[in-house]
N, C-alpha and C. Protein backbone atom coordinates (compact mmCIF):
# COMPACT_ATOMS: atom_id res chain seq x y z
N UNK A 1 56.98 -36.05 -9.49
CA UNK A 1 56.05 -36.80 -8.67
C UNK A 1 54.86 -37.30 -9.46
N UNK A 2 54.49 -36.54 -10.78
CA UNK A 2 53.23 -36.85 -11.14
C UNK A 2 53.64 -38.26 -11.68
N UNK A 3 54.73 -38.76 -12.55
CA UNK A 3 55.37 -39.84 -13.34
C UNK A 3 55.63 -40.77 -12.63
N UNK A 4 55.60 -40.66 -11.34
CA UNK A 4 55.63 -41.52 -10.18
C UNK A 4 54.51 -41.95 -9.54
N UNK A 5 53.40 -41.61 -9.88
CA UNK A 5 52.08 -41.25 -9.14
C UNK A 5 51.13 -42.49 -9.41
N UNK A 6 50.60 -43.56 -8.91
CA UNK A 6 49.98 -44.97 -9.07
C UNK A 6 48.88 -44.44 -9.84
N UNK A 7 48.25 -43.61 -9.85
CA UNK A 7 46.99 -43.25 -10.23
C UNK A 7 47.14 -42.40 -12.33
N UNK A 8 48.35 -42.17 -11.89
CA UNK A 8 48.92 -41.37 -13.22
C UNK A 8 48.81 -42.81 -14.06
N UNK A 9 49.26 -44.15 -14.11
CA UNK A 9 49.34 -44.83 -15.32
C UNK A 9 48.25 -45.40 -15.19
N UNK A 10 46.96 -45.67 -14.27
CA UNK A 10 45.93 -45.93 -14.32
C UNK A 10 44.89 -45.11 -15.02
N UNK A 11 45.13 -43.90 -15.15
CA UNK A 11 44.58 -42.81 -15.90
C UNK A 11 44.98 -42.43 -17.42
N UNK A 12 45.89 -42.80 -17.65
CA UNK A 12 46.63 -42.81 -18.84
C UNK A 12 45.90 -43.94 -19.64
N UNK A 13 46.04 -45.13 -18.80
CA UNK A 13 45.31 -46.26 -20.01
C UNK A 13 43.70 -46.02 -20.40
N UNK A 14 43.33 -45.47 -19.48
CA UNK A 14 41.24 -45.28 -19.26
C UNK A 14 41.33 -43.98 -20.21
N UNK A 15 42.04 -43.33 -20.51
CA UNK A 15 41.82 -41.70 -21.25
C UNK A 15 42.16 -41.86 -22.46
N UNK A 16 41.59 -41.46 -23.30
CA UNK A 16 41.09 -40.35 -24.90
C UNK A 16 42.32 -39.73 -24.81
N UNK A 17 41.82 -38.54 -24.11
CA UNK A 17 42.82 -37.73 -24.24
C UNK A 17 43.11 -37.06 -22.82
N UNK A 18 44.27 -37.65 -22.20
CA UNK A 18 44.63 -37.46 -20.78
C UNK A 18 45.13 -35.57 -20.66
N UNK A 19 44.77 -34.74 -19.81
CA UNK A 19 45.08 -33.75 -19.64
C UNK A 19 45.38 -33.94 -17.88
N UNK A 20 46.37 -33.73 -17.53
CA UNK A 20 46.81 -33.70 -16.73
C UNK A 20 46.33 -32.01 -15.83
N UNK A 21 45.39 -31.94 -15.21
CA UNK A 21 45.47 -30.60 -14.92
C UNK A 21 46.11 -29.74 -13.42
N UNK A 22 46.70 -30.95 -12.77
CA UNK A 22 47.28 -30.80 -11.34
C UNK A 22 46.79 -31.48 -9.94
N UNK A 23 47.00 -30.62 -8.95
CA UNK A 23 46.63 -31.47 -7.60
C UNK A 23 45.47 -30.34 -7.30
N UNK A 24 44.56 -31.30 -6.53
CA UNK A 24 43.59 -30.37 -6.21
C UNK A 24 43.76 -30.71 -4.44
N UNK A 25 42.88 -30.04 -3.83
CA UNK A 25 43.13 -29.07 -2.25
C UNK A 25 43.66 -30.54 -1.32
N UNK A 26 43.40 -31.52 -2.00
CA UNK A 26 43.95 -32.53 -0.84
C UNK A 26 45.36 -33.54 -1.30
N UNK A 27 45.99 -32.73 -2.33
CA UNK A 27 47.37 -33.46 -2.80
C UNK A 27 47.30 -34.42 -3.81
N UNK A 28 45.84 -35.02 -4.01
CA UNK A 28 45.82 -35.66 -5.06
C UNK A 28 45.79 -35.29 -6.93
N UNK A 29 46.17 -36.24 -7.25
CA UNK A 29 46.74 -35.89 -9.20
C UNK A 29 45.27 -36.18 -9.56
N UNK A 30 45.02 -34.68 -10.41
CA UNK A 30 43.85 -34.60 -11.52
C UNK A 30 44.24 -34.97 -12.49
N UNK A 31 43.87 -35.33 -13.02
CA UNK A 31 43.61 -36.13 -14.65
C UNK A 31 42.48 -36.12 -15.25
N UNK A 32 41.99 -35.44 -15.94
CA UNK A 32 40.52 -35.38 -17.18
C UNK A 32 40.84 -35.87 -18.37
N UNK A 33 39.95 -36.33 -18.80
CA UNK A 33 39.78 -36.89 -20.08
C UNK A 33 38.78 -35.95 -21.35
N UNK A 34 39.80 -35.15 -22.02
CA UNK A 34 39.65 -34.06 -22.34
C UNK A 34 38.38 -34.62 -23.74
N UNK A 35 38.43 -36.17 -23.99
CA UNK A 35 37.58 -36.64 -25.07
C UNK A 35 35.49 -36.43 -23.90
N UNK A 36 36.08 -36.17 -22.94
CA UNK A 36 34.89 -37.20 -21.96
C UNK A 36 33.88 -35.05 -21.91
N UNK A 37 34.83 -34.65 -22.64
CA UNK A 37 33.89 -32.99 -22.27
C UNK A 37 32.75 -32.38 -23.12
N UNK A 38 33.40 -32.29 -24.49
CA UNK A 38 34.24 -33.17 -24.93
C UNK A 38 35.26 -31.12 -25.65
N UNK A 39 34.57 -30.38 -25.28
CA UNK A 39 35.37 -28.80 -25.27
C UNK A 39 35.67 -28.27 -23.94
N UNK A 40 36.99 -27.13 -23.79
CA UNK A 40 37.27 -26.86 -23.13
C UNK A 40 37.69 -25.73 -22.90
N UNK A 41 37.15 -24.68 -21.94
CA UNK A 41 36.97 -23.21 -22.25
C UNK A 41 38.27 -22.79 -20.96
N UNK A 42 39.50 -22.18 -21.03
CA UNK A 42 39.91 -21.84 -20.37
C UNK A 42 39.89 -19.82 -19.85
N UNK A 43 39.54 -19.37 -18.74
CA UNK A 43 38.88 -18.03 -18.71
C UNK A 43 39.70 -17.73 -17.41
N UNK A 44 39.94 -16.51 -17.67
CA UNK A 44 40.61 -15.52 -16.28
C UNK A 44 41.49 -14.65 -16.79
N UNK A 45 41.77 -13.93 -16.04
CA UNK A 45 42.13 -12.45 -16.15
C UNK A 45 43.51 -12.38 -16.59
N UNK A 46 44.13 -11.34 -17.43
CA UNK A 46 45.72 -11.05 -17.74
C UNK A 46 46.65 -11.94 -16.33
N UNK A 47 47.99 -12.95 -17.02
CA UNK A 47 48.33 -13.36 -15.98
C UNK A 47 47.84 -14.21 -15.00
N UNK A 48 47.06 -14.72 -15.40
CA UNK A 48 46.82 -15.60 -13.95
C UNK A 48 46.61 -17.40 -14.42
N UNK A 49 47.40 -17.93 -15.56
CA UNK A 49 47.90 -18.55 -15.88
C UNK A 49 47.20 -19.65 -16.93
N UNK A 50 46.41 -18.83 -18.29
CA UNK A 50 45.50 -19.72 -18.96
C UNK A 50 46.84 -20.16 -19.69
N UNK A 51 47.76 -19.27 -20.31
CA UNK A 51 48.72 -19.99 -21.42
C UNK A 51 49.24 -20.64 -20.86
N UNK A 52 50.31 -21.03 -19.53
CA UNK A 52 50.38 -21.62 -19.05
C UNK A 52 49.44 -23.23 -18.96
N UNK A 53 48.59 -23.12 -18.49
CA UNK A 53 47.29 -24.12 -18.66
C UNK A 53 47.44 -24.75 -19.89
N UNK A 54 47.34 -24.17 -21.31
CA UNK A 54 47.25 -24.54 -22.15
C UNK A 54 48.86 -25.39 -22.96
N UNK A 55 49.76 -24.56 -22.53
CA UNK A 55 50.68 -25.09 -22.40
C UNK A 55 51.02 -27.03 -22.04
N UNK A 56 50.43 -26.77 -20.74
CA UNK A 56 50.46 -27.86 -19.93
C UNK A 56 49.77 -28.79 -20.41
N UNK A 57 48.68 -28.87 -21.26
CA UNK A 57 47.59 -29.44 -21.30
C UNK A 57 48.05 -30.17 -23.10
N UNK A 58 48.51 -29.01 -23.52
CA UNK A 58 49.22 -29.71 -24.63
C UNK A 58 50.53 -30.51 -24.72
N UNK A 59 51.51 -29.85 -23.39
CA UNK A 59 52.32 -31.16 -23.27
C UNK A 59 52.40 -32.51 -22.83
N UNK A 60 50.61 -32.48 -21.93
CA UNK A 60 50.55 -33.61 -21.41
C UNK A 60 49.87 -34.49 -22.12
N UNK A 61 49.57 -34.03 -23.07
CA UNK A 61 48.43 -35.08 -24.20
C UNK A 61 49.93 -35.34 -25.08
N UNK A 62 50.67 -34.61 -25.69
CA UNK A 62 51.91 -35.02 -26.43
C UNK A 62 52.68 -35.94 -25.63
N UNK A 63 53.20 -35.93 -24.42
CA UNK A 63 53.88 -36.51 -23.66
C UNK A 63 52.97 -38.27 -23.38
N UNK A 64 52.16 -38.31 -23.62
CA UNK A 64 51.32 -39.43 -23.06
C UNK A 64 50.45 -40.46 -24.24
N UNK A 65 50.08 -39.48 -25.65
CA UNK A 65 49.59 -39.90 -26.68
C UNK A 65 50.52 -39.85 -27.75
N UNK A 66 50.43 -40.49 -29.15
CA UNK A 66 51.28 -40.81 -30.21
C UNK A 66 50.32 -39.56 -31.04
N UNK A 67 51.10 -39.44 -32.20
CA UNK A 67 50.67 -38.38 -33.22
C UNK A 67 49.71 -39.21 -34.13
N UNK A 68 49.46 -40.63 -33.97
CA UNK A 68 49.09 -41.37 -34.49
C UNK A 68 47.60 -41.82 -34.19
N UNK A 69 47.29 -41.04 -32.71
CA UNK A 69 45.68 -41.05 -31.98
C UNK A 69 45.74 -39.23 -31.47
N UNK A 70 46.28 -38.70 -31.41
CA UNK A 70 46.15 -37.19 -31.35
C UNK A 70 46.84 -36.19 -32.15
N UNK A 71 46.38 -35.58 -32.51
CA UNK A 71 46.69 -34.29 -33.58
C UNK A 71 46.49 -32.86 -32.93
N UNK A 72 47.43 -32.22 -33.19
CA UNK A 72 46.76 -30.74 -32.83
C UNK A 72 46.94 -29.53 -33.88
N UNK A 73 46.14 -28.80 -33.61
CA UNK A 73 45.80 -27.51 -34.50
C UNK A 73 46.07 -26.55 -33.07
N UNK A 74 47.05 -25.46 -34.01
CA UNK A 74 47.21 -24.26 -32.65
C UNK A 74 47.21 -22.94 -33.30
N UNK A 75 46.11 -22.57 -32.67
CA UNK A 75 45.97 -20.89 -33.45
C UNK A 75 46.40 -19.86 -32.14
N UNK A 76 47.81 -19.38 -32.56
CA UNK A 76 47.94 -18.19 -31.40
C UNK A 76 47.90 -16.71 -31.89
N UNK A 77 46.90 -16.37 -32.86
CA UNK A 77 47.15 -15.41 -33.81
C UNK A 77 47.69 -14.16 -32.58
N UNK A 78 48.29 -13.26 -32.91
CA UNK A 78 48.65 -11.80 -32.87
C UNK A 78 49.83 -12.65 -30.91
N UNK A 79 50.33 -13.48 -30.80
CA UNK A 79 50.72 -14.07 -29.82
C UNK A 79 52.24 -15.05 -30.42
N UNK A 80 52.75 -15.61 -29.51
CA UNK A 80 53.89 -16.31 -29.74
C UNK A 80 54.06 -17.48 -28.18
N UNK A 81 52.89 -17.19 -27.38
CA UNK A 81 52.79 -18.46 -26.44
C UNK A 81 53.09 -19.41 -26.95
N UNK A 82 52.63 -20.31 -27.97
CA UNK A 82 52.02 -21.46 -28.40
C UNK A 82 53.65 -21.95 -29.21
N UNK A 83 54.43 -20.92 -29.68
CA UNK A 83 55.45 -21.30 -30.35
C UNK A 83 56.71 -22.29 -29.71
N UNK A 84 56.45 -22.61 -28.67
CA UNK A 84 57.16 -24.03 -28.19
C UNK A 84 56.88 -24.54 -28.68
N UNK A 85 56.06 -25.25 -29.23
CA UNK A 85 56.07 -26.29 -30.11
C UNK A 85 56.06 -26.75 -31.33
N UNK A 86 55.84 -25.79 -32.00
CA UNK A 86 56.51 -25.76 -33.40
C UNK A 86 56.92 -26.89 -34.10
N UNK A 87 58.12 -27.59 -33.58
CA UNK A 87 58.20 -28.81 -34.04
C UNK A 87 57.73 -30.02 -33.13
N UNK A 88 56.49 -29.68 -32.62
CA UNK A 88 56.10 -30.95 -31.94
C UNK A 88 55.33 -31.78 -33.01
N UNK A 89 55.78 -33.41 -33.35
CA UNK A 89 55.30 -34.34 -34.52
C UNK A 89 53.86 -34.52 -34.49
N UNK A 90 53.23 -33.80 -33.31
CA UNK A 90 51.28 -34.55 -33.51
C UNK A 90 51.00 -33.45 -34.20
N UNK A 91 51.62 -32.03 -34.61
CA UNK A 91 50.88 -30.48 -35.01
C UNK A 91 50.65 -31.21 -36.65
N UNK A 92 48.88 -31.00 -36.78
CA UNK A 92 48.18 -31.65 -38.46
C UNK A 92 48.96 -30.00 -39.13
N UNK A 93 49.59 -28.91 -38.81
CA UNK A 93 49.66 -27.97 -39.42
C UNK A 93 50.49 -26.57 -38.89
N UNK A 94 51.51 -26.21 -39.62
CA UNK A 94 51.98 -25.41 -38.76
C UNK A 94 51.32 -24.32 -38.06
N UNK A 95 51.73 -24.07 -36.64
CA UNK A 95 50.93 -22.97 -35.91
C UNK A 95 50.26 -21.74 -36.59
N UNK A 96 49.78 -21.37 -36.54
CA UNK A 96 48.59 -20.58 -37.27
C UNK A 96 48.87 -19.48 -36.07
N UNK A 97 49.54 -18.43 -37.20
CA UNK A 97 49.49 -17.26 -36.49
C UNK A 97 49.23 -15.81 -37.20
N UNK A 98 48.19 -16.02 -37.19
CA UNK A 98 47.20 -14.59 -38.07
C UNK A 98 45.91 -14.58 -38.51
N UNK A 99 45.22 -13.49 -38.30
CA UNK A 99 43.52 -14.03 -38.83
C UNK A 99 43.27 -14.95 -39.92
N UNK A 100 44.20 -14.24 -41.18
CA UNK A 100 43.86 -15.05 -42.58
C UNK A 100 44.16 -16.00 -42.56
N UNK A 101 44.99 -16.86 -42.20
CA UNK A 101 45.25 -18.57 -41.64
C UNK A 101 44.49 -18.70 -40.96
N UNK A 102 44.02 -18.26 -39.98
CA UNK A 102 42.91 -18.95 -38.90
C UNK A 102 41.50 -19.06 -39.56
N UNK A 103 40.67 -18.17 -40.60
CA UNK A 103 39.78 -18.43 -41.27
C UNK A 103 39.97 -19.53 -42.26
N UNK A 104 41.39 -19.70 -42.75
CA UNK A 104 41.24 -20.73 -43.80
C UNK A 104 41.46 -21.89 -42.96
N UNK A 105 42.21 -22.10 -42.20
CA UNK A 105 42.18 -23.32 -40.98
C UNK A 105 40.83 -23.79 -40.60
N UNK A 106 39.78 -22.42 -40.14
CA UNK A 106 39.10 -23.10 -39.64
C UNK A 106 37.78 -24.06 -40.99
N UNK A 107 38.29 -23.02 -42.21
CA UNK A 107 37.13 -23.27 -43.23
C UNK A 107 37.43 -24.74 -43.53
N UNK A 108 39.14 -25.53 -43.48
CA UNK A 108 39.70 -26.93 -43.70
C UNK A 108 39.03 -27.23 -42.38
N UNK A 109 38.74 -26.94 -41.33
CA UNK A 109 38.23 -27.94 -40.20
C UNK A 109 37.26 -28.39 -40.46
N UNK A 110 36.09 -26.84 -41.18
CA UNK A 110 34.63 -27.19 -41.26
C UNK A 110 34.55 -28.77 -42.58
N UNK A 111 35.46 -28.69 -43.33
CA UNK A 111 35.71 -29.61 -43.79
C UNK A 111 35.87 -30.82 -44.06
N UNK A 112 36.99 -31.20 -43.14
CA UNK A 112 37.50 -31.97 -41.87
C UNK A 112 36.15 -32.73 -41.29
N UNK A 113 35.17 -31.78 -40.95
CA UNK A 113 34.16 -32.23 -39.33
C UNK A 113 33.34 -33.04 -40.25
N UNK A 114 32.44 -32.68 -41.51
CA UNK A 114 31.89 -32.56 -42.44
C UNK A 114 32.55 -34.18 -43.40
N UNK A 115 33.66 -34.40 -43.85
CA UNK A 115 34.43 -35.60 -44.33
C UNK A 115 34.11 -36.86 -42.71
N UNK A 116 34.57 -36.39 -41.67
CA UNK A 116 34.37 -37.72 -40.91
C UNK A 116 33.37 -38.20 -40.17
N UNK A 117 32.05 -37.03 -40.27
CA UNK A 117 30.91 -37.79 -39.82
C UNK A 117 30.67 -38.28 -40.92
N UNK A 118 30.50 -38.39 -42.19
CA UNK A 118 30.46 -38.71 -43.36
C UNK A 118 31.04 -40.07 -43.44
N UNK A 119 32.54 -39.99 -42.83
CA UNK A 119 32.79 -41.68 -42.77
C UNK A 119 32.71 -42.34 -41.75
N UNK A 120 32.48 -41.64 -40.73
CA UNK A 120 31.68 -42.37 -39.42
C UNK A 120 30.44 -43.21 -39.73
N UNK A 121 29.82 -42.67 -40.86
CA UNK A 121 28.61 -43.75 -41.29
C UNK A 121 28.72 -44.64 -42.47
N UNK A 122 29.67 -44.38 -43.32
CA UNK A 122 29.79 -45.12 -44.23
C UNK A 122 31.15 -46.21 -43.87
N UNK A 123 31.86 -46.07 -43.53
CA UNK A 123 33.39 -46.70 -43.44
C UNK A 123 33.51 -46.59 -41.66
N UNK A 124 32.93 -47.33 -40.36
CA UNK A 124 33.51 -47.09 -39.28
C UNK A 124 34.38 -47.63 -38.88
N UNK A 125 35.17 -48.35 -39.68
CA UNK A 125 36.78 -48.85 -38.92
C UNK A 125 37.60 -47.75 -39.62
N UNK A 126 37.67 -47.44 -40.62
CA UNK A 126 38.68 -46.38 -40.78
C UNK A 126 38.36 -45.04 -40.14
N UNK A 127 36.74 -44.86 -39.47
CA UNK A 127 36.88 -43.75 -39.02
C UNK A 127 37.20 -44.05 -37.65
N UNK A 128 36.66 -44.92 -37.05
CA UNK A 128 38.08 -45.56 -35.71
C UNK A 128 39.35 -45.22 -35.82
N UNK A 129 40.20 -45.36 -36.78
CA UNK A 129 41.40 -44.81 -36.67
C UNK A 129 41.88 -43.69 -37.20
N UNK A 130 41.15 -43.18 -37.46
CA UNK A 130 41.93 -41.22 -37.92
C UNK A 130 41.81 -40.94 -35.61
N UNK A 131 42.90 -39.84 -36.19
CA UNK A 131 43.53 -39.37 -34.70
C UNK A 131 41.97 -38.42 -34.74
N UNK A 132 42.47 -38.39 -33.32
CA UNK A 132 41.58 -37.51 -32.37
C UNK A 132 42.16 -35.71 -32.68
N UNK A 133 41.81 -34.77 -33.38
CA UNK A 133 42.11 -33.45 -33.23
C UNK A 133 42.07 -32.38 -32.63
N UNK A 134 43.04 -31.78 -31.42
CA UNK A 134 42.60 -31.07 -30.51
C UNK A 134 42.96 -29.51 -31.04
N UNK A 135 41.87 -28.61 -31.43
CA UNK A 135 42.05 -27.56 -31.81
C UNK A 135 42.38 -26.55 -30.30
N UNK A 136 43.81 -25.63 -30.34
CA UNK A 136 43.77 -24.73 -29.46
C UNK A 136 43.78 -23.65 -30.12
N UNK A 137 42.90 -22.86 -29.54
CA UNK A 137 42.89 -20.95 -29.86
C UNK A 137 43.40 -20.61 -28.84
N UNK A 138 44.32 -19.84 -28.38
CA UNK A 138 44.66 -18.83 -27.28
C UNK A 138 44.45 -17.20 -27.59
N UNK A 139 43.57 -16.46 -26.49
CA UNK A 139 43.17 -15.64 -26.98
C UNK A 139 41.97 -15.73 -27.83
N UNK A 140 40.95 -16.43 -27.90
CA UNK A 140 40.55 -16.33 -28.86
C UNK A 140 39.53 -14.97 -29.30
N UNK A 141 39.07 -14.09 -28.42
CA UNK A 141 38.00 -13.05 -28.72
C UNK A 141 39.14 -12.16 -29.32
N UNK A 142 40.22 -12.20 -28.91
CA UNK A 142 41.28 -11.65 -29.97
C UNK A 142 41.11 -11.29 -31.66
N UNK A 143 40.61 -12.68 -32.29
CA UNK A 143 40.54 -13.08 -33.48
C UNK A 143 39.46 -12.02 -34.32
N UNK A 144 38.37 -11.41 -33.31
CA UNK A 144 37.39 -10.91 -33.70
C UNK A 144 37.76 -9.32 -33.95
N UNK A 145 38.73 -8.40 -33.00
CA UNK A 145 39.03 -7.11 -33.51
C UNK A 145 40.06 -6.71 -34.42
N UNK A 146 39.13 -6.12 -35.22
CA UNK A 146 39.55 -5.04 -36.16
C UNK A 146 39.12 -6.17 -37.63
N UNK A 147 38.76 -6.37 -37.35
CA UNK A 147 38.27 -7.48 -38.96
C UNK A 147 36.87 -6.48 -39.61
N UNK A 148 36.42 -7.33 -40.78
CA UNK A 148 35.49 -7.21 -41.42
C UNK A 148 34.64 -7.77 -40.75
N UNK A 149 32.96 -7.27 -40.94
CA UNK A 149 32.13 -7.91 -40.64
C UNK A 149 31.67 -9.73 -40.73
N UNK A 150 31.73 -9.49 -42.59
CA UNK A 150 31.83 -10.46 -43.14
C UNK A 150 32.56 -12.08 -42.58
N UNK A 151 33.94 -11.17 -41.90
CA UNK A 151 35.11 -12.26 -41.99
C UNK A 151 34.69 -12.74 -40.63
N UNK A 152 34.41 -11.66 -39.56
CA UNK A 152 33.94 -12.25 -38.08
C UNK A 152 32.88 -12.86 -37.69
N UNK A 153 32.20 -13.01 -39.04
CA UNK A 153 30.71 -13.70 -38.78
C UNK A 153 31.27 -15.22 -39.33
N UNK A 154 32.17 -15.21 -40.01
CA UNK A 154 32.37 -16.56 -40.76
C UNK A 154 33.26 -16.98 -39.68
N UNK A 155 34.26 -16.60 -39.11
CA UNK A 155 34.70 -17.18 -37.54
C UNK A 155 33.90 -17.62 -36.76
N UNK A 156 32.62 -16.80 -36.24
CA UNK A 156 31.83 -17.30 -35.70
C UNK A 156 30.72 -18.20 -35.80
N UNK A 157 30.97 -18.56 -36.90
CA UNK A 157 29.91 -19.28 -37.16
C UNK A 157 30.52 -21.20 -37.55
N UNK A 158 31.79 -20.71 -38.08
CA UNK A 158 33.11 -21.82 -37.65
C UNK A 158 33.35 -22.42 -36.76
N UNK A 159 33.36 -21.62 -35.80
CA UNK A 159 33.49 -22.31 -33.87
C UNK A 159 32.33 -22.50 -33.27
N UNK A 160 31.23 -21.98 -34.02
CA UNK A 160 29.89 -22.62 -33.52
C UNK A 160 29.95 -24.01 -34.04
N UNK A 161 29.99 -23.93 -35.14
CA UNK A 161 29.86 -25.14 -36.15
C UNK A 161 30.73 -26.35 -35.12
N UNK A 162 32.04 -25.88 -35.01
CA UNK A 162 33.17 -26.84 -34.40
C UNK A 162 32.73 -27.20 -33.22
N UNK A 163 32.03 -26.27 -32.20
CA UNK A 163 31.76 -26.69 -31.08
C UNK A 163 30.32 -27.62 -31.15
N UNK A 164 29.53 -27.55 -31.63
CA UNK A 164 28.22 -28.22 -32.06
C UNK A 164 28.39 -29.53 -32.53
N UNK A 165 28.97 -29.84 -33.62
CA UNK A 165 29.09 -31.25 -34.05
C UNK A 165 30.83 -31.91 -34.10
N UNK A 166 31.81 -31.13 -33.63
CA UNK A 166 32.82 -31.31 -33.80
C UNK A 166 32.87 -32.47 -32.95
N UNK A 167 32.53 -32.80 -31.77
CA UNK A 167 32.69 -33.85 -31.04
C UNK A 167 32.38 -35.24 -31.51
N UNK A 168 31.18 -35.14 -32.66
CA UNK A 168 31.07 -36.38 -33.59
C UNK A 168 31.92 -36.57 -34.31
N UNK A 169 33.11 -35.51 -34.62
CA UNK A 169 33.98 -36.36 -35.57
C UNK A 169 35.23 -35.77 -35.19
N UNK A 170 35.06 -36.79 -33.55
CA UNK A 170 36.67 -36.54 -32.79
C UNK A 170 37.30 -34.85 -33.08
N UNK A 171 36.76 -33.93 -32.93
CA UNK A 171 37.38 -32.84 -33.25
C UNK A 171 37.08 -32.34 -31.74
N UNK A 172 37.91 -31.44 -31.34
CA UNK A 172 37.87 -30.90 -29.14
C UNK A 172 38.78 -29.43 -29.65
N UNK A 173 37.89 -28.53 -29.16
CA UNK A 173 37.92 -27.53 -28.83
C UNK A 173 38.50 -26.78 -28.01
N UNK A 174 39.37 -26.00 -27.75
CA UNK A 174 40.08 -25.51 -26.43
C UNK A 174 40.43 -24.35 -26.58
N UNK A 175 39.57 -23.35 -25.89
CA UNK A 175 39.75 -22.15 -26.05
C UNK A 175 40.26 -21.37 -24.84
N UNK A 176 41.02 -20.54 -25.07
CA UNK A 176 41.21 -19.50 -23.87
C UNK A 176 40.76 -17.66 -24.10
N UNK A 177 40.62 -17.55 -22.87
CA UNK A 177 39.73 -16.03 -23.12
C UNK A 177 39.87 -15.85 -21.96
N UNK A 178 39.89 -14.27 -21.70
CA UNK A 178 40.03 -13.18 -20.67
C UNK A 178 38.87 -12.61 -20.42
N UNK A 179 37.63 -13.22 -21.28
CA UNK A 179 36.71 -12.10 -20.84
C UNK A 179 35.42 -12.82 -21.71
């Protein structure tokens, strides 16, 4: 019904990055524009359906965008949710599943954020066309036990970083957490 839905290809052309998130209390199709947030915190308790969510949210930006205006980064460390997609063509990198990939992932993002505001001011047609990068963590307060001090301060200070200026250089955030 949603692929059928008048409002679904009207929303598709107006969106960044279309996330389809369902019907709300009166039958009608939600659609957000996951560029317009421009992060996105998904929260609730064991089970009650963030991977799911995230799931959804990544098939509906794949299903609707080219790998060519969206990219994704997927960290499911100590998890195997996220491993549907594996071979989906927009992933900038294979799924990232373990702390020590996820610090060096995120140290190439800080990178990443750092290179395209950089050519956002010097070069803005080529920074017009680099894809849009949607980083997912599932789980993410996960990432923080049993580490080094050292290593959990440099995480955190990574996803501060990402969440703070990441939106200047097309980079979106999407986290899930239980708590």
């Amino acid at each position: 019904t949603v692929l059928r839905n008048p409002n679904y290809q009207t929303a598709l052309a107006e969106a960044k990055i279309p996330y389809i998130v369902g019907h709300d209390a009166f039958g009608d199709l939600v659609i957000e524009d996951l560029a317009k947030f421009p992060h996105l915190l998904l929260g609730g308790s064991t089970n009650s359906g963030k991977t799911v969510g995230l799931q959804a949210l990544i098939a509906s930006i794949a299903y609707t965008k080219s790998p060519s205006w969206v990219n994704f980064i997927l960290i499911d460390a100590g998890a195997t949710d996220l491993l549907v997609f594996e071979k989906l063509p927009h992933l900038s990198c294979p799924i990232v599943q373990n702390r020590t990939m996820t610090a060096r992932t995120l140290n190439a993002l800080i990178s990443e954020m750092e290179r395209r505001i950089t050519l956002e001011h010097s070069n803005i047609l080529e920074f017009l066309l680099l894809p849009r990068l949607v980083v997912v963590i599932d789980e993410f307060p996960a990432l923080f036990l049993g580490i080094e001090k050292t290593e959990k301060q440099f995480i955190i200070d990574s996803i501060s970083s990402l969440l703070q200026r990441g939106r200047h250089a097309k980079i979106h955030l999407v986290l899930a957490a239980q708590n």
